[in-house]
Protein backbone atom coordinates (compact mmCIF):
# COMPACT_ATOMS: atom_id res chain seq x y z
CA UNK A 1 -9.58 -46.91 44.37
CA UNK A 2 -7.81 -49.09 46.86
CA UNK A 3 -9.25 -50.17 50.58
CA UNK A 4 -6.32 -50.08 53.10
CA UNK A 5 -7.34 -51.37 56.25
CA UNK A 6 -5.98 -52.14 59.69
CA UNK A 7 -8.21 -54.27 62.17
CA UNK A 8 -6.93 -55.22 65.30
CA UNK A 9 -8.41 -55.43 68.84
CA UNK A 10 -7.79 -51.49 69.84
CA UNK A 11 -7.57 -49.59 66.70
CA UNK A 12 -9.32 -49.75 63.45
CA UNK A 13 -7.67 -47.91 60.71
CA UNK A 14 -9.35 -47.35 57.13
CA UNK A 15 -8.13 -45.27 53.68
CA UNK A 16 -9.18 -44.65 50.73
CA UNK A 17 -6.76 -44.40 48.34
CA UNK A 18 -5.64 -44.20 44.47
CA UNK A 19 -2.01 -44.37 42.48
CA UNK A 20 -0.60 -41.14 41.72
CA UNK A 21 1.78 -42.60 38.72
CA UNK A 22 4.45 -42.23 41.48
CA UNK A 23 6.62 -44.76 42.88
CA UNK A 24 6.36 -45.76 46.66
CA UNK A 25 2.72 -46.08 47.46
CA UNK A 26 -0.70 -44.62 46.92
CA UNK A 27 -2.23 -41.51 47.59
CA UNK A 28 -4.87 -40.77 50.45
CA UNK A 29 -8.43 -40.00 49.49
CA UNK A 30 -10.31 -40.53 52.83
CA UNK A 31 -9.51 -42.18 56.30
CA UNK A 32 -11.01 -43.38 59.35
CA UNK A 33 -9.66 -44.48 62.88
CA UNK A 34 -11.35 -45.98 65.84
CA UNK A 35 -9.82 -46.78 69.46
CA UNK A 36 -13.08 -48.45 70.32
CA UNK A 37 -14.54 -50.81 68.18
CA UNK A 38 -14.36 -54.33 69.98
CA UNK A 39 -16.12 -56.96 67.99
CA UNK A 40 -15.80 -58.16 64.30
CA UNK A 41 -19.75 -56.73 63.84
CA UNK A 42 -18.84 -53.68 64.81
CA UNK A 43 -15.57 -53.26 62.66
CA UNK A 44 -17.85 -54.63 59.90
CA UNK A 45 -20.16 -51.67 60.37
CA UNK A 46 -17.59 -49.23 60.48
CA UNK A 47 -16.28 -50.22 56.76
CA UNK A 48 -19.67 -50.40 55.04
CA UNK A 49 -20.13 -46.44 56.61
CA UNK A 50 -16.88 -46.09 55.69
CA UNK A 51 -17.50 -47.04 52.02
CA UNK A 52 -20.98 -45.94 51.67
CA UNK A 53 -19.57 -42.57 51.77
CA UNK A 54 -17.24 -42.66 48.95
CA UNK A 55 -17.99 -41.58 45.35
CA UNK A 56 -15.93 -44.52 43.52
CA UNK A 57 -16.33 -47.87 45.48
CA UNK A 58 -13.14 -49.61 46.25
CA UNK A 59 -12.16 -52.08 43.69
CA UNK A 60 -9.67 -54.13 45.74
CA UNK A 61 -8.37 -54.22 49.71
CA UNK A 62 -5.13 -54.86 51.86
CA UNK A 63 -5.68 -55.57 54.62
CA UNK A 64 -3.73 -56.28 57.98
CA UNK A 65 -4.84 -58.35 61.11
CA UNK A 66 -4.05 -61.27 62.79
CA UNK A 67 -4.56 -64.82 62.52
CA UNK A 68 -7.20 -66.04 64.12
CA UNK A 69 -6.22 -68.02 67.39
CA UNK A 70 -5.92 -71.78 67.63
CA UNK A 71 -9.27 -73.41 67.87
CA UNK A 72 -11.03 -70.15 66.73
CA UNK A 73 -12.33 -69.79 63.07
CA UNK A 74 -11.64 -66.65 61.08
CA UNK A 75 -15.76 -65.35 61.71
CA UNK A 76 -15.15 -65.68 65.58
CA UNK A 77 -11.80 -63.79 65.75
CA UNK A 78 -12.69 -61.17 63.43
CA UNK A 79 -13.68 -59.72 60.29
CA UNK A 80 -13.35 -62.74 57.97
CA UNK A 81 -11.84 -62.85 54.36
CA UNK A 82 -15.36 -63.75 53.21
CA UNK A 83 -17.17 -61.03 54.86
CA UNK A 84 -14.61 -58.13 53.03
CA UNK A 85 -15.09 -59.87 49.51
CA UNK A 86 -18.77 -59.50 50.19
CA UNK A 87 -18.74 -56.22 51.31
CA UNK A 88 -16.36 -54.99 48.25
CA UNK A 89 -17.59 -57.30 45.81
CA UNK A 90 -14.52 -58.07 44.30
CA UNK A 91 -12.18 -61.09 45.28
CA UNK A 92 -9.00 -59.26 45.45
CA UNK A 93 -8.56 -59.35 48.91
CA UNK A 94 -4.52 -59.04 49.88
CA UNK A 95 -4.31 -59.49 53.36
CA UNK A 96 -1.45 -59.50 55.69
CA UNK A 97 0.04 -59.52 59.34
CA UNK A 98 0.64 -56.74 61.90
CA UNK A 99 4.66 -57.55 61.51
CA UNK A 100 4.71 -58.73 57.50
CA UNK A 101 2.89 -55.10 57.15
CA UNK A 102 5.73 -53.10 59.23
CA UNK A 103 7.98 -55.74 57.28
CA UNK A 104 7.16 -54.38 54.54
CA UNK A 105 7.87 -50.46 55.55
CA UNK A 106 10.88 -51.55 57.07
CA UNK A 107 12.09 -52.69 53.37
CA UNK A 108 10.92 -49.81 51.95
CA UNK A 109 13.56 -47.71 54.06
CA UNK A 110 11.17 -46.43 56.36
CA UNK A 111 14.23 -47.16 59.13
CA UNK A 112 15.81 -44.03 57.59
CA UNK A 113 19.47 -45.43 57.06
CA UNK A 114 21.48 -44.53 54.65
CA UNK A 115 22.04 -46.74 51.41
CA UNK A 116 25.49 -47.89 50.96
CA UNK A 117 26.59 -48.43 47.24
CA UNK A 118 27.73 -52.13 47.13
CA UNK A 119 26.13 -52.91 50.56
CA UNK A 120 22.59 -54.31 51.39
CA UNK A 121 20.67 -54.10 54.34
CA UNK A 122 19.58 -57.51 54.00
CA UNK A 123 17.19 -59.70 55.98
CA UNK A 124 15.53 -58.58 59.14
CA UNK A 125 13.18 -59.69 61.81
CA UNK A 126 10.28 -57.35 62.79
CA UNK A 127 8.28 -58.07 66.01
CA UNK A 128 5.05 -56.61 66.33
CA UNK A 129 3.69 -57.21 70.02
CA UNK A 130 0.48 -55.85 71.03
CA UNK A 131 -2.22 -57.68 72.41
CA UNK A 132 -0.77 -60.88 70.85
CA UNK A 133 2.75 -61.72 69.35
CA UNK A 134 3.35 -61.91 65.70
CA UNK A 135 6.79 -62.00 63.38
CA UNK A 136 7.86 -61.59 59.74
CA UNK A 137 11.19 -61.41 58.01
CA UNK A 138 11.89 -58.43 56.04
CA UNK A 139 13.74 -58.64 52.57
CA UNK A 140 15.50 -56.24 50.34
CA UNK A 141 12.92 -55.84 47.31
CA UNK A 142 9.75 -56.60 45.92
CA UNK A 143 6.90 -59.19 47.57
CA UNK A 144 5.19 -60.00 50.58
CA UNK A 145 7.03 -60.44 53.73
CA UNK A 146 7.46 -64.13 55.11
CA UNK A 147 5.71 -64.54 58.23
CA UNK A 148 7.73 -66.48 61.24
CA UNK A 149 5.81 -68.82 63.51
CA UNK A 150 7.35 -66.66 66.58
CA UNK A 151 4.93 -67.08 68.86
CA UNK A 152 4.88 -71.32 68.65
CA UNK A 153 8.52 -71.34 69.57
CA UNK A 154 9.98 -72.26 73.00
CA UNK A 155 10.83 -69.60 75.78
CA UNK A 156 14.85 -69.32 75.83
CA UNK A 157 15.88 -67.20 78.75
CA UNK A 158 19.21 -67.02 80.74
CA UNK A 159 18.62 -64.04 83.09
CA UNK A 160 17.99 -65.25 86.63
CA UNK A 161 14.65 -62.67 86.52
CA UNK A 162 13.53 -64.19 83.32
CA UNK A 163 14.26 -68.01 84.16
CA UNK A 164 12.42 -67.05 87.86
CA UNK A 165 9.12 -65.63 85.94
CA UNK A 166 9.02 -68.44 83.34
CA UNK A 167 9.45 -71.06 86.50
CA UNK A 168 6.05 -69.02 88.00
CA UNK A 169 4.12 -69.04 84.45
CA UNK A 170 4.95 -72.83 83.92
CA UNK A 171 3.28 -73.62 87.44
CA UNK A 172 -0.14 -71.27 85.81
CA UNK A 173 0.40 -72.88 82.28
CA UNK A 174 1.38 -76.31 80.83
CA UNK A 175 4.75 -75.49 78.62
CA UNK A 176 4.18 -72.12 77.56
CA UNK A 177 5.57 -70.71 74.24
CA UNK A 178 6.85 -67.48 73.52
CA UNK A 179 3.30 -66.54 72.13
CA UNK A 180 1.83 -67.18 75.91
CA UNK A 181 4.65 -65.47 77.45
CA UNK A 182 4.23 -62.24 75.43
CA UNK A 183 0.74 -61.58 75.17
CA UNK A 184 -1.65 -59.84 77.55
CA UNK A 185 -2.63 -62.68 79.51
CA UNK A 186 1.60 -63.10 79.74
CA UNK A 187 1.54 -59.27 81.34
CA UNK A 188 -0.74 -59.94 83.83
CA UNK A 189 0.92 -63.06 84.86
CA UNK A 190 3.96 -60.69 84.73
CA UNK A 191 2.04 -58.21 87.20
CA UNK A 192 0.76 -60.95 89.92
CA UNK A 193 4.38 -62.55 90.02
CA UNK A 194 5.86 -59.19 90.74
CA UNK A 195 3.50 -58.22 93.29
CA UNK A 196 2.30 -61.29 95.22
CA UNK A 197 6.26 -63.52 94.76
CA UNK A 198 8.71 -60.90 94.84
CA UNK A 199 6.35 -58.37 97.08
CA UNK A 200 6.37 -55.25 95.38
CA UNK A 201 3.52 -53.52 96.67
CA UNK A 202 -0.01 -51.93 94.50
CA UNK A 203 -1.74 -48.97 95.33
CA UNK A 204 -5.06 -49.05 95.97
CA UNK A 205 -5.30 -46.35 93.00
CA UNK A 206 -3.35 -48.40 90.60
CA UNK A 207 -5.45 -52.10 91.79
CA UNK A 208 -8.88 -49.55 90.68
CA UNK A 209 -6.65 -48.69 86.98
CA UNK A 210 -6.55 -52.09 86.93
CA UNK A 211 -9.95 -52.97 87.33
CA UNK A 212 -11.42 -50.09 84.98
CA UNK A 213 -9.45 -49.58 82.12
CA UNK A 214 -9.52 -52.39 80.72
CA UNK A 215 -7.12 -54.71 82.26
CA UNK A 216 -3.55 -54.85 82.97
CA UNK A 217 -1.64 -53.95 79.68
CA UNK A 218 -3.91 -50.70 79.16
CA UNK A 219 -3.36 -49.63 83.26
CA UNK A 220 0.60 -50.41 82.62
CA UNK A 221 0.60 -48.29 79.57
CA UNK A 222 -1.71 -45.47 81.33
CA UNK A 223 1.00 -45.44 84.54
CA UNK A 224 4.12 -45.45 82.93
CA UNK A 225 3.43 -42.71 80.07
CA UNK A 226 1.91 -40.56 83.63
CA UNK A 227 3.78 -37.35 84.76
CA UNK A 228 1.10 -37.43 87.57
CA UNK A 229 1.78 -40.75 89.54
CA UNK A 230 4.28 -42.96 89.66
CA UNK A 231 4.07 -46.88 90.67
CA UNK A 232 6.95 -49.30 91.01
CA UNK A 233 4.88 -52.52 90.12
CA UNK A 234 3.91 -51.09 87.14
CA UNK A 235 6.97 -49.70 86.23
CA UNK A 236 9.07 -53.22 87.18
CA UNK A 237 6.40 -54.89 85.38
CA UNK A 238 7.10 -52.77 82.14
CA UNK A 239 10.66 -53.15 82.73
CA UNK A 240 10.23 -57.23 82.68
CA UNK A 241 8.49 -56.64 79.25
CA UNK A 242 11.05 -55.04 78.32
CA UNK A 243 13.50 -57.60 78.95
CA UNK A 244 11.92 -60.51 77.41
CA UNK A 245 10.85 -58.55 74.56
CA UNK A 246 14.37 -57.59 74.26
CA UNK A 247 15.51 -61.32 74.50
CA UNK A 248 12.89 -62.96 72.33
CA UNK A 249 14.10 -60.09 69.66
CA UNK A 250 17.77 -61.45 69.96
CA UNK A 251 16.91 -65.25 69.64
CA UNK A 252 14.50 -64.90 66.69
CA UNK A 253 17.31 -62.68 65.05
CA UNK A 254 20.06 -65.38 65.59
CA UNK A 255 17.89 -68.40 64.65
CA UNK A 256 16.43 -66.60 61.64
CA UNK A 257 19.96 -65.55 60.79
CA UNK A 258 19.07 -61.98 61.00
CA UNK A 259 22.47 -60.35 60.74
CA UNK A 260 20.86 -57.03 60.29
CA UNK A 261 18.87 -57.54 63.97
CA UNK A 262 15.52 -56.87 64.42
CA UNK A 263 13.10 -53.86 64.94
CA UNK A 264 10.36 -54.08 67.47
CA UNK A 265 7.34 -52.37 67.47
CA UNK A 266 3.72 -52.29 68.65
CA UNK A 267 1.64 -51.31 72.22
CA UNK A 268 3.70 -52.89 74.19
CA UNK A 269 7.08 -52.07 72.98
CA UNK A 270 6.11 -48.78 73.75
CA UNK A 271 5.15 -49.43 76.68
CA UNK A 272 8.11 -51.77 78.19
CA UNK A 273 10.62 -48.32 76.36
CA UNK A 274 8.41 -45.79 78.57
CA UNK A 275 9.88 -47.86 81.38
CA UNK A 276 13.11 -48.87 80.76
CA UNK A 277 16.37 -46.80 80.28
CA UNK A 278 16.65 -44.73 77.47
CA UNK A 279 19.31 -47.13 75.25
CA UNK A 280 16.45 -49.77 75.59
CA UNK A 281 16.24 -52.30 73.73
CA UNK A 282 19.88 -51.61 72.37
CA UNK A 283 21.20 -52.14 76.05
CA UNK A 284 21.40 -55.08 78.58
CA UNK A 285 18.46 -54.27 81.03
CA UNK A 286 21.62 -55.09 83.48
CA UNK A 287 23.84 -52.92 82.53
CA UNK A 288 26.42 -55.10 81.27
CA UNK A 289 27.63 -54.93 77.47
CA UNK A 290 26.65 -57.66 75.13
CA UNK A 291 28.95 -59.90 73.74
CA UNK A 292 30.24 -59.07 70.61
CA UNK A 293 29.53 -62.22 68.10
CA UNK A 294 25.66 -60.79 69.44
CA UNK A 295 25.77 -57.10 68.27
CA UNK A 296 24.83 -57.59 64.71
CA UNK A 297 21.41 -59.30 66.06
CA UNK A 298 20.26 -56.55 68.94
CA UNK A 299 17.25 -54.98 68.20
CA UNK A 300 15.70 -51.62 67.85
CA UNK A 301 12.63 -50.03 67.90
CA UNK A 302 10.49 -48.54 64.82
CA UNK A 303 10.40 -45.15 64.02
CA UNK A 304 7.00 -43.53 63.96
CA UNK A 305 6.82 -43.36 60.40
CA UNK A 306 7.08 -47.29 59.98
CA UNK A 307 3.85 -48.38 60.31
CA UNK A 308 1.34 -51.02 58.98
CA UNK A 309 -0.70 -48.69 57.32
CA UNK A 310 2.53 -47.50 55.71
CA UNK A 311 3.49 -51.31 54.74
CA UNK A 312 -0.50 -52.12 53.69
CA UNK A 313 0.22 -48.75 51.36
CA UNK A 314 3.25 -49.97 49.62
CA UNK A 315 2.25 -54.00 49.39
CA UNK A 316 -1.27 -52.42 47.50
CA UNK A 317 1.01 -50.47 45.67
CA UNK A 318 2.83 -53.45 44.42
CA UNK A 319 0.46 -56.08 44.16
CA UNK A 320 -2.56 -54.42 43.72
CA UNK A 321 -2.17 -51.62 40.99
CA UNK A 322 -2.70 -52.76 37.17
C-alpha cells in the first residue's frame, strides 16, 4: 500500500492505494479531501486519522507540496519530510512539486493528443499558480520532472497595462520577481492598483467579500464564477491575471526552449479563464494575433483530468513499486 498525498494551503488530498499489475498507475483503496485544513498540525492530524483507519499501513508515500518559502524552514511552512517518515515509519518518502506532479500527468498523455508515429511531443513547461507560483519541465518518458526556478526570475512585460502595474508593484516592493508578481499578495496588489490608480470603482458588497472570505484571491474567484452579481474590479482584476499569467507562460516556454508551449493550471488559472474571453490563454488579451516565430510557445490550460494527484499516482507507480 502506497500513501498519495497532496498538501497545500486550501486542499488536502489523501489515497490509499495498491498496484493492480497494470501499467499507468495504482489503484484507489481509500481517499480523503479537505478545503479547510490551514496549518501543518492540522494536516498532520488529518493523515494519522487517515491511516489509523486502514487495515495494511502504508509502506511508502508521494507526496506533493511546495517548497517552503525563503527564510522559512520545512516545520514552519508545512508538514515536514521528517514528520511523514515518522508517521509512516518507513524512509521512502518521494516527494514532489504542485507543477513536477501535473508534469508528470502531462507526460503521461493526460493532454489527450493524439500520438504521431515518428513524432514526439517533446519538452513542455507546466505552470501551476495557486496561492504561490511554481514550474517544472515535462519530458517524454520515465523520471521525475525537473523543477524550474520560475518564480526567482525577472518580470518581462511589454503590454502598456502590464509595464503600468509592474511600475505600481515596484513602488510597494524592492525588484519584484515573477514569484511576487504572481502570488496572492501579487493579486491584491493587482486589486488596489485597479481600483484606487486607474479608478474602477468596489461595491460595498464586494469590499465585505473581501474582508470575509478570506482575502482577495478567494473573493475574485467567488465573483467571477457568480451568475448572481457581477463586478468590474473583480472581473478587470481577473482579466490582468490573466494576462501576465499568459505572458509569464510564453517567456518561460521560449527561455526553456519549450517548443511544445506550456499548460497552465491551478486556482488562479481558473480563475483569470472565468474572466477572460473564451480562447484565453491561446489569444492576445488584445485582440491582436501573435506573431508567428511565437505560436509553438503559447500556452494552454489543463484538462480536468491532469492533475497532481494523477501525476503523484503515476511517479509512485514508477518509482515506488518493487
Amino acid at each position: 500500500m502506497i500513501l498519495l498525498a497532496v498538501i497545500s494551503p486550501h486542499v488536502t488530498e489523501l489515497r490509499l492505494a495498491k498496484s493492480d499489475g497494470g501499467e499507468g498507475g495504482l489503484a484507489s483503496v481509500s481517499s480523503y479531501r479537505s478545503d479547510s485544513l490551514d496549518n501543518a498540525e492540522e494536516m498532520e492530524g488529518a493523515i494519522l486519522e487517515f491511516l489509523e483507519g486502514s487495515k495494511e499501513p502504508p509502506r511508502a508515500a508521494a507526496v506533493c507540496q511546495l517548497p517552503p518559502i525563503p527564510g522559512k524552514t520545512e516545520e514552519e511552512e508545512h508538514v515536514s519530510r521528517a514528520a511523514l517518515k515518522a508517521m509512516l515509519a518507513t524512509d521512502r518518502v518521494l516527494t514532489t512539486t504542485p507543477a513536477a506532479a501535473v508534469a508528470k500527468s502531462v507526460a503521461c498523455g493526460c493532454m489527450g493528443e493524439p500520438d504521431v508515429p515518428g513524432k514526439t511531443r517533446g519538452p513542455r513547461v507546466v505552470i501551476h499558480a495557486q496561492e504561490r507560483l511554481d514550474a517544472a519541465m515535462a519530458l517524454d518518458g520515465k523520471g521525475i520532472p525537473r523543477s524550474l526556478p520560475l518564480p526567482l526570475a525577472d518580470p518581462v512585460y511589454a503590454e502598456p497595462t502590464q509595464l503600468d502595474f509592474l511600475c505600481y508593484l515596484c513602488g510597494s516592493m524592492e525588484n519584484p520577481t515573477v514569484g511576487d508578481v504572481l502570488s496572492s499578495e501579487g493579486v491584491q496588489m493587482m486589486y488596489a492598483y485597479l481600483r484606487d490608480q486607474i479608478g474602477y470603482h468596489e461595491p460595498a458588497w464586494m469590499a465585505r467579500l473581501v474582508r470575509h472570505s478570506g482575502g482577495v484571491m478567494q473573493a475574485l474567484r467567488s465573483c467571477v464564477e457568480s451568475d448572481q452579481r457581477t463586478c468590474r474590479l473583480a472581473a478587470a482584476t481577473a482579466r490582468l491575471l490573466g494576462s501576465l499569467l499568459r505572458t509569464e507562460a510564453v517567456n518561460t516556454a521560449v527561455r526553456a526552449g519549450a517548443k511544445t508551449g506550456a499548460v497552465l493550471c491551478g486556482g488562479m488559472v481558473e480563475t483569470a479563464a472565468a474572466a477572460s474571453d473564451p480562447g484565453w490563454p491561446r489569444n492576445r488579451c488584445d485582440g491582436s494575433e501573435p506573431r508567428r516565430n511565437l505560436l509553438p510557445f503559447l500556452p494552454v490550460r489543463a484538462p480536468e483530468r491532469c492533475t497532481r494527484i494523477d501525476g503523484l499516482n503515476r511517479l509512485a507507480a514508477e518509482e515506488l513499486v518493487d
